[in-house]
N, C-alpha and C. Protein backbone atom coordinates (compact mmCIF):
# COMPACT_ATOMS: atom_id res chain seq x y z
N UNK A 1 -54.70 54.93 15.40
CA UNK A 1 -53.36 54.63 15.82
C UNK A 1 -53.21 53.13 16.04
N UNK A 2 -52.13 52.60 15.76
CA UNK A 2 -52.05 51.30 15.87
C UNK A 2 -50.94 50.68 16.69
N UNK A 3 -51.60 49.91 17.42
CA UNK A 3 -50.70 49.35 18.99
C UNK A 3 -49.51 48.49 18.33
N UNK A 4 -48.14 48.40 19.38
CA UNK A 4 -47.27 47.83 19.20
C UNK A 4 -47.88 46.51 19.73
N UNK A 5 -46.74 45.15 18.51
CA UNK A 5 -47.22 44.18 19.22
C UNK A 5 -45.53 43.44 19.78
N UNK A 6 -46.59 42.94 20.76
CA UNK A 6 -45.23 42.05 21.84
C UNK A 6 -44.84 41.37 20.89
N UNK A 7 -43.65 40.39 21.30
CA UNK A 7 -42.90 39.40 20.48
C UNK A 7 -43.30 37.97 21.17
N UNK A 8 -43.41 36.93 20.54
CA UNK A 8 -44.32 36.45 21.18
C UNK A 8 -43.13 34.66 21.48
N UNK A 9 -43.19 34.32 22.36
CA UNK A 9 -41.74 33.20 22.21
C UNK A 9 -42.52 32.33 22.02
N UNK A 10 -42.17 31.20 21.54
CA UNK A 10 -42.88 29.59 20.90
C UNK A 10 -41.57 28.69 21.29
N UNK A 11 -42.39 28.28 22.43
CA UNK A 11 -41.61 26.83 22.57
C UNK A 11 -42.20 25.76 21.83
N UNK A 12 -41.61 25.11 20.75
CA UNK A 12 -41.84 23.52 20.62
C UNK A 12 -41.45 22.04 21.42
N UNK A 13 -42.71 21.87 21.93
CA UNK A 13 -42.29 20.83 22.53
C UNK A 13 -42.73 19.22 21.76
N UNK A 14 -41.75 18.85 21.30
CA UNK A 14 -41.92 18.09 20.25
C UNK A 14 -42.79 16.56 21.28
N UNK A 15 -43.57 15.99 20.21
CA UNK A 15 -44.32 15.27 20.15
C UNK A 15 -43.35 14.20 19.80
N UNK A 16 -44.31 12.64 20.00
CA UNK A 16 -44.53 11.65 19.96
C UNK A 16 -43.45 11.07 18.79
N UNK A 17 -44.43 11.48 17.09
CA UNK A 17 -43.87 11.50 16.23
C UNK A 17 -42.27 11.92 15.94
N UNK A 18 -42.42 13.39 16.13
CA UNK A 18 -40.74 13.62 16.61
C UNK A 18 -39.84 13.18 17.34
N UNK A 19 -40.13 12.57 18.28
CA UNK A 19 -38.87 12.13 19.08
C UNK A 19 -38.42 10.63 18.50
N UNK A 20 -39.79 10.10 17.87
CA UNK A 20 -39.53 9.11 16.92
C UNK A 20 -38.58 9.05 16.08
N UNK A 21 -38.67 10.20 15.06
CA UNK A 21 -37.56 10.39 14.01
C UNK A 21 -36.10 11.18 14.78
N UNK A 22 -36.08 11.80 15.83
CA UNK A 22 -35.15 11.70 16.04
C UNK A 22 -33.88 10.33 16.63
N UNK A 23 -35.62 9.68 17.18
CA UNK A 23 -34.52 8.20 17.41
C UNK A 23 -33.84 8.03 16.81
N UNK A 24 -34.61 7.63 15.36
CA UNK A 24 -33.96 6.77 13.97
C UNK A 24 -33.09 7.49 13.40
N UNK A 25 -32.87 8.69 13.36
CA UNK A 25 -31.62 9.71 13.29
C UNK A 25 -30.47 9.61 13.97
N UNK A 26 -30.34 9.16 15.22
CA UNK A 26 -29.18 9.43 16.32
C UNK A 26 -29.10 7.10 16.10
N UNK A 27 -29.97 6.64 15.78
CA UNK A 27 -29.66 4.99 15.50
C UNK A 27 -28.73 5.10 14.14
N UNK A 28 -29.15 5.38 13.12
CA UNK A 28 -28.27 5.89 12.07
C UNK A 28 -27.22 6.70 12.23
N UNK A 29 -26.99 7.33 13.18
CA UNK A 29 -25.57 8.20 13.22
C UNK A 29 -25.03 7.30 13.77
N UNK A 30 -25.50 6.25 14.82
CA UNK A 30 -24.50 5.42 15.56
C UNK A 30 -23.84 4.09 14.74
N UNK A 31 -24.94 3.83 13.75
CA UNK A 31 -24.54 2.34 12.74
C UNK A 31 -23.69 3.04 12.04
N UNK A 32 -23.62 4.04 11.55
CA UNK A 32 -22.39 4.43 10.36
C UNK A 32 -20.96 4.35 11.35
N UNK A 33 -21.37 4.98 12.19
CA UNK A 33 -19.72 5.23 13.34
C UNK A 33 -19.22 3.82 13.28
N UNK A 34 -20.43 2.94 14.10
CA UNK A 34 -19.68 1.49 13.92
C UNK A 34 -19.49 0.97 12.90
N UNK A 35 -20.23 0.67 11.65
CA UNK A 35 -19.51 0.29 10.72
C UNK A 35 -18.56 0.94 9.76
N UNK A 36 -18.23 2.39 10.47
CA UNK A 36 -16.65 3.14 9.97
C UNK A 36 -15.63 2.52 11.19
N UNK A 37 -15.99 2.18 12.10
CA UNK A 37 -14.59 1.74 12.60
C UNK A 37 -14.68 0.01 12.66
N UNK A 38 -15.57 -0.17 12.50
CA UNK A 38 -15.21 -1.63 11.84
C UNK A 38 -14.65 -2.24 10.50
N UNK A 39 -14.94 -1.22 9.83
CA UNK A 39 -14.43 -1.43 8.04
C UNK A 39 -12.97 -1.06 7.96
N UNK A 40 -12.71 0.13 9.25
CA UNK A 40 -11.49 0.66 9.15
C UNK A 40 -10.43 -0.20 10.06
N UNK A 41 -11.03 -1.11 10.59
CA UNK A 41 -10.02 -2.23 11.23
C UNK A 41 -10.30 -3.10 10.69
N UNK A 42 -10.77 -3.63 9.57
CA UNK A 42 -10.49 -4.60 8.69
C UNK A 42 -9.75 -4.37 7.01
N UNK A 43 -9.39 -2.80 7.22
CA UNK A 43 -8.23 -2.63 6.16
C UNK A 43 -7.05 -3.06 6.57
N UNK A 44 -6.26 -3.89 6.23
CA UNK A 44 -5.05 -4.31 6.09
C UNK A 44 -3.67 -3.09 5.66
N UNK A 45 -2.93 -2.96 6.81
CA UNK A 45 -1.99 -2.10 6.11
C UNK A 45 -0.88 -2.51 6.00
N UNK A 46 -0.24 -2.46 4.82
CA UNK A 46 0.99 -2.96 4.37
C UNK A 46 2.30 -2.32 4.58
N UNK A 47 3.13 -3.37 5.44
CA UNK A 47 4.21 -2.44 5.55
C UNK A 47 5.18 -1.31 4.40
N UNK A 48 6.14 -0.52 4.48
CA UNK A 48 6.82 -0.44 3.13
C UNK A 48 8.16 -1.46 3.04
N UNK A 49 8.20 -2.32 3.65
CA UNK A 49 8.93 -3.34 3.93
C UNK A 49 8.66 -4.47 3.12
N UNK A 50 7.20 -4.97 3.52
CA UNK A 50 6.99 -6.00 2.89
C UNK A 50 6.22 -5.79 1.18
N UNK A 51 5.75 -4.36 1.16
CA UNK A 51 6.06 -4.04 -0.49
C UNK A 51 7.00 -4.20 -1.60
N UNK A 52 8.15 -3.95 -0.75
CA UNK A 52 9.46 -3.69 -0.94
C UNK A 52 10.06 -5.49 -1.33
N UNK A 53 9.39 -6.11 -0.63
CA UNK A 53 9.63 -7.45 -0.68
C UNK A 53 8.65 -8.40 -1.69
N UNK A 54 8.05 -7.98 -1.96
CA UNK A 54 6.68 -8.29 -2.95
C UNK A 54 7.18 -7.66 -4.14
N UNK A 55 8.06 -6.42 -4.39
CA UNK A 55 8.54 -5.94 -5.85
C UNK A 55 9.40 -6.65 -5.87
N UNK A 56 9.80 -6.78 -5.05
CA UNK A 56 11.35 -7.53 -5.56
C UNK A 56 11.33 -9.29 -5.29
N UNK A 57 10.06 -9.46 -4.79
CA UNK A 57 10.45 -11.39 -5.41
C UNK A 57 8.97 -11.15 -7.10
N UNK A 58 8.46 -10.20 -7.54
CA UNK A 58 8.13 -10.43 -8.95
C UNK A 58 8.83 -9.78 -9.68
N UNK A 59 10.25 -9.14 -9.56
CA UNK A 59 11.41 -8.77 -10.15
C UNK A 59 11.65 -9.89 -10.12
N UNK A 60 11.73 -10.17 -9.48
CA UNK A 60 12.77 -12.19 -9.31
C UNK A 60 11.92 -13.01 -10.43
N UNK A 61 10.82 -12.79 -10.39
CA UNK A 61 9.80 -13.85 -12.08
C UNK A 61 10.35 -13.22 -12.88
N UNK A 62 10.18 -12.20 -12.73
CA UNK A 62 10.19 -11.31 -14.38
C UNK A 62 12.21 -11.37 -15.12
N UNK A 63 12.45 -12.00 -13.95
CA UNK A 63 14.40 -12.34 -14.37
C UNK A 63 14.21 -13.65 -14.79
N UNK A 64 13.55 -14.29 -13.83
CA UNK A 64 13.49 -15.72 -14.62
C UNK A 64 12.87 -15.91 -15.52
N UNK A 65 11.77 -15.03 -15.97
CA UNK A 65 11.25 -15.15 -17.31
C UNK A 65 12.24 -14.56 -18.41
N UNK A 66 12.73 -13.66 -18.19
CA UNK A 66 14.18 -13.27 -19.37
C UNK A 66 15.34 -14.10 -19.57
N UNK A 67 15.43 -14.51 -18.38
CA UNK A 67 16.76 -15.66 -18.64
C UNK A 67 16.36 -17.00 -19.29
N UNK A 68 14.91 -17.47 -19.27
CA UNK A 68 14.41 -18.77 -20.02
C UNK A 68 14.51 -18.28 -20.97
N UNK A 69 14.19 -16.80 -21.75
CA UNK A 69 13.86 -16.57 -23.19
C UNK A 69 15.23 -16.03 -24.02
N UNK A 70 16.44 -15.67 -23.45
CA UNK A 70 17.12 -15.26 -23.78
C UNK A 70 18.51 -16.35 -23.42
N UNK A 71 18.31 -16.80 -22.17
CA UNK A 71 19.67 -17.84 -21.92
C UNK A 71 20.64 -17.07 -20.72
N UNK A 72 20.30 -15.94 -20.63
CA UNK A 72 21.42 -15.50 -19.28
C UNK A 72 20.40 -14.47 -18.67
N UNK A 73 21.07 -13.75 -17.91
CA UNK A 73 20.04 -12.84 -16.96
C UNK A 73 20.35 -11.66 -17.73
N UNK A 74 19.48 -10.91 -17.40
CA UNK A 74 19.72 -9.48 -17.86
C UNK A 74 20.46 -8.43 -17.65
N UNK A 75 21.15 -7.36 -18.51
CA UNK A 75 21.88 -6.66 -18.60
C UNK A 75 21.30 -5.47 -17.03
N UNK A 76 20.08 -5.33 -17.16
CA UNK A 76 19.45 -4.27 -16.41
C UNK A 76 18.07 -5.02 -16.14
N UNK A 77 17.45 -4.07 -15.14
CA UNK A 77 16.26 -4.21 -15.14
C UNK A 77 14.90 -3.28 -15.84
N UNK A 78 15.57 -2.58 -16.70
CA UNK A 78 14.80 -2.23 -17.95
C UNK A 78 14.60 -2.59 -18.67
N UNK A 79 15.44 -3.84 -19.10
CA UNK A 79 14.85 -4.64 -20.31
C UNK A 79 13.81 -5.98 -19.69
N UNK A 80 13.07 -6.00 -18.51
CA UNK A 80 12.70 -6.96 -18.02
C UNK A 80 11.23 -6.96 -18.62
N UNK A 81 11.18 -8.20 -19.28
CA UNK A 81 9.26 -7.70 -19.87
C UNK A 81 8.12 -7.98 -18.83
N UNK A 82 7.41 -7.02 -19.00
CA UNK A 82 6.30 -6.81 -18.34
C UNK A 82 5.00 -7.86 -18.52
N UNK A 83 4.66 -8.00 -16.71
CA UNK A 83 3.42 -8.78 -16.99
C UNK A 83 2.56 -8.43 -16.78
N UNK A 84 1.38 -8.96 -17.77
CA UNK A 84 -0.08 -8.79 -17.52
C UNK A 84 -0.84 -8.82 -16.36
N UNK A 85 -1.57 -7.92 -15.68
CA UNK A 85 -1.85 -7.80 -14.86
C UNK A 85 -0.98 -7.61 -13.41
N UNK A 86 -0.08 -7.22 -13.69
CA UNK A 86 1.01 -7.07 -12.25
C UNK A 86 1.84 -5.83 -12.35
N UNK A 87 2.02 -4.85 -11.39
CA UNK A 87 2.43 -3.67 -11.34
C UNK A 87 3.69 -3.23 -12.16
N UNK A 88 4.77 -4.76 -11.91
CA UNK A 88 5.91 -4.53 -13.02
C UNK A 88 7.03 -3.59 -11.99
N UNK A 89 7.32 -3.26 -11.00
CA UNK A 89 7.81 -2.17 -10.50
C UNK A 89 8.84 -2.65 -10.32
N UNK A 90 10.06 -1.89 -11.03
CA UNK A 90 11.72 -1.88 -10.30
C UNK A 90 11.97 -0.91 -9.30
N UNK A 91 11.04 -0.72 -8.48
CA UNK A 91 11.58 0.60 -7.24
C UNK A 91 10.93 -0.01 -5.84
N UNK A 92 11.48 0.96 -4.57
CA UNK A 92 11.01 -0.12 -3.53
C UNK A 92 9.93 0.94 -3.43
N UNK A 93 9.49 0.80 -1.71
CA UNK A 93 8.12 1.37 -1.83
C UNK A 93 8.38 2.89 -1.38
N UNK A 94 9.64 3.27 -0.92
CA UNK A 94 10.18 4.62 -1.00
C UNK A 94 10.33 5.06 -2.25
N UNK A 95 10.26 4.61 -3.65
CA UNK A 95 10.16 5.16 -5.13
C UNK A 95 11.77 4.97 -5.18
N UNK A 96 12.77 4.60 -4.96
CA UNK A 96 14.26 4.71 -4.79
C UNK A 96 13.98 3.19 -6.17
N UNK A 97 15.01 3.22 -7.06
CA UNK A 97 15.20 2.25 -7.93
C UNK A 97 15.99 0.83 -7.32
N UNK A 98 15.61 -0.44 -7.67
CA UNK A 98 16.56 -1.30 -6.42
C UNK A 98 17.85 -1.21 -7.51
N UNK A 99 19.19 -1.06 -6.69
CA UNK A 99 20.02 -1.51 -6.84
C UNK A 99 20.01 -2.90 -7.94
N UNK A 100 20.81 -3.57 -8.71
CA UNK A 100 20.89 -4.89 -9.14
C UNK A 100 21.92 -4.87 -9.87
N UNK A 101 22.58 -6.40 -9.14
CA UNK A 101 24.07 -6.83 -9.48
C UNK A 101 23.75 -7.82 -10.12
N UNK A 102 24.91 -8.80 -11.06
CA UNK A 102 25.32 -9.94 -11.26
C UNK A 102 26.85 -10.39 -10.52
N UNK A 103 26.69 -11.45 -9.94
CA UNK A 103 27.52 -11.78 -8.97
C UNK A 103 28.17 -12.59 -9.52
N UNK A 104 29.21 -11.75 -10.15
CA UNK A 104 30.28 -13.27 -11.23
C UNK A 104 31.08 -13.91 -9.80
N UNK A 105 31.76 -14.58 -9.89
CA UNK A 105 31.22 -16.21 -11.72
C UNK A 105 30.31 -16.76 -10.68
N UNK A 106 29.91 -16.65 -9.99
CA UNK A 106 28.54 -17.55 -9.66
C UNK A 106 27.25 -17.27 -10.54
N UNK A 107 27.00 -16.32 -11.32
CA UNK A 107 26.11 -15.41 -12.09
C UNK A 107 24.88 -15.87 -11.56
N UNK A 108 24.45 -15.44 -10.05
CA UNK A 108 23.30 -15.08 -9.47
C UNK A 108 23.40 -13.79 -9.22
N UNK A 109 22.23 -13.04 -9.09
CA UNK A 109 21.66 -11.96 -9.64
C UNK A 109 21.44 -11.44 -7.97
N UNK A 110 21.81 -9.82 -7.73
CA UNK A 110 21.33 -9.56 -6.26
C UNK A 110 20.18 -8.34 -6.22
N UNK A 111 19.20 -8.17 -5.79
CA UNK A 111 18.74 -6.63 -5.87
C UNK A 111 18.65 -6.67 -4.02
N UNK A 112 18.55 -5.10 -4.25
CA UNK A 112 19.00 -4.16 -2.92
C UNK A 112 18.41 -3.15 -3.32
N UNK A 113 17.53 -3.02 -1.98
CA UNK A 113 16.84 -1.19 -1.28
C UNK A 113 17.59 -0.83 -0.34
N UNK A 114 18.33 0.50 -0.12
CA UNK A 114 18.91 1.05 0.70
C UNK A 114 17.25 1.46 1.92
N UNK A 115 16.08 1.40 1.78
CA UNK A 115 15.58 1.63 2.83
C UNK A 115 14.92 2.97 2.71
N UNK A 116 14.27 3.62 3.36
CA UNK A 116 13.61 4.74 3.31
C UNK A 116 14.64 5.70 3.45
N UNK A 117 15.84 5.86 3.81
CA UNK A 117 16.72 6.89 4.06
C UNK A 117 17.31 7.00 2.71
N UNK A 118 17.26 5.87 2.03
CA UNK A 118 18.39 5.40 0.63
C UNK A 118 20.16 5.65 1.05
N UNK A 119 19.50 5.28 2.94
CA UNK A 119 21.41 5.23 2.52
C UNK A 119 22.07 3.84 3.35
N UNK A 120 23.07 3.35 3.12
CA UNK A 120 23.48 1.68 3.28
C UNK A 120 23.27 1.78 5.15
N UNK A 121 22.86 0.75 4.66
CA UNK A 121 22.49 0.27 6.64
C UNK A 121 21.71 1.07 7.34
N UNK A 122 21.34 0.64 8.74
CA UNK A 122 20.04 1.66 9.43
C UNK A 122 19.26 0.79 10.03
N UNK A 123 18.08 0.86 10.68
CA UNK A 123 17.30 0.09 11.15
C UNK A 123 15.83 0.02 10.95
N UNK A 124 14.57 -0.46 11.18
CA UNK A 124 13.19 -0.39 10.85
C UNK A 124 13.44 0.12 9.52
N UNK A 125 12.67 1.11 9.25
CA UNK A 125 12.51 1.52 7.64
C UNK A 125 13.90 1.87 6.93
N UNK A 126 14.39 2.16 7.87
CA UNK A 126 15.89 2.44 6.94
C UNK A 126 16.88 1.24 6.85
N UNK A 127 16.13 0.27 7.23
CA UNK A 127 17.17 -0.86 7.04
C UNK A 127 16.99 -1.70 5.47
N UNK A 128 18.47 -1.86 4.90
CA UNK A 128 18.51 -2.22 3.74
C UNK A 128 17.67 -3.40 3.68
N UNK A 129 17.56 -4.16 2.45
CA UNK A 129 16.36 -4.90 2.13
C UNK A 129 16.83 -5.49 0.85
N UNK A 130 17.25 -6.73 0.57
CA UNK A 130 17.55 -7.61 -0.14
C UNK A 130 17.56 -9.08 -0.59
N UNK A 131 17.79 -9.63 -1.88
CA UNK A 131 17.13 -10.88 -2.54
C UNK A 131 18.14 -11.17 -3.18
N UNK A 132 18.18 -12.61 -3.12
CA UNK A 132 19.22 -12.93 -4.04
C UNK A 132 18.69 -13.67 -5.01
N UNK A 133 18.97 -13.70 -6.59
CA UNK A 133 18.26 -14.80 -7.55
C UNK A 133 19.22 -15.61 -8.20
N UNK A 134 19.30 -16.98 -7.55
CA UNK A 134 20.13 -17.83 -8.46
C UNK A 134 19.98 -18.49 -10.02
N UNK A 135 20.71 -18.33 -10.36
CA UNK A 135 20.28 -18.78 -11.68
C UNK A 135 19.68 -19.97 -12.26
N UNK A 136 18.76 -20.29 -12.88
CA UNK A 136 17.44 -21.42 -13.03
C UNK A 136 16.53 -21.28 -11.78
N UNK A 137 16.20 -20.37 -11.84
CA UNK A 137 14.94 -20.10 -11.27
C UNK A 137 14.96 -20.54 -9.51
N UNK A 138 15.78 -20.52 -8.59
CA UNK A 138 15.98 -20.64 -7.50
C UNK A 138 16.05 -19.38 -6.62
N UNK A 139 15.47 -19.26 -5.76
CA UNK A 139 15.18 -18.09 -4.94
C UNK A 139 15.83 -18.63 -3.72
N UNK A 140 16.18 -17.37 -3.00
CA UNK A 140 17.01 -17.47 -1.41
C UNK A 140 15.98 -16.08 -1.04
């Protein structure tokens, strides 16, 4: 006949070596934390404001480059040619298309974002957002 056997509990009580590598384990969990919130406060975040303002003063080149090659400003901003290496974008940073006038007879050129709401006037993000381009290459 054959005896039952007990269950037998095993404590590990870790050694020397082990508590070693757990150091260097819990030192490494702590360098990644800090250099995730250090990397993550040295990303720069861009308003949709000042995007909005960055499309629309290289809308403002890309008019003055059509009006040197052609002699007046453009009908639209679809016919505006595209540059190398630069996003090219006629929309603000809400994806809304800007607005763009010619302002007879002064024939300076206006673009306008209605703002994150896309509707006229408002404040912080919903506040309209506009440039004016005078003709020969003068910016306001």
């Amino acid at each position: 006949m054959m005896k039952a056997h007990r269950p037998v509990l095993v404590i590990l009580i870790p050694g020397r070596a082990h508590k070693r590598k757990i150091l260097i384990a819990c030192a490494f969990v702590l360098l990644f934390f800090v250099l995730g919130v250090v990397m993550h406060s040295m990303i720069t975040v861009i308003s949709p404001e000042d995007m909005t303002r960055t499309a629309m003063g290289e809308t403002c080149v890309r008019i003055k480059i059509y009006e040197k090659k052609h002699g007046h400003l453009p009908p639209s901003l679809t016919v505006l040619p595209e540059r190398h290496g630069y996003i090219n974008k006629i929309t603000d940073a809400w994806g809304a298309p800007f607005m763009y006038k010619i302002n007879d007879p002064t024939g300076h050129a206006s673009l306008l974002s209605y703002g994150a709401d896309g509707a006229e006037g408002g404040s912080g993000d919903n506040a309209d957002i506009s440039m004016l381009y005078k003709c020969c290459g003068d910016f306001q």
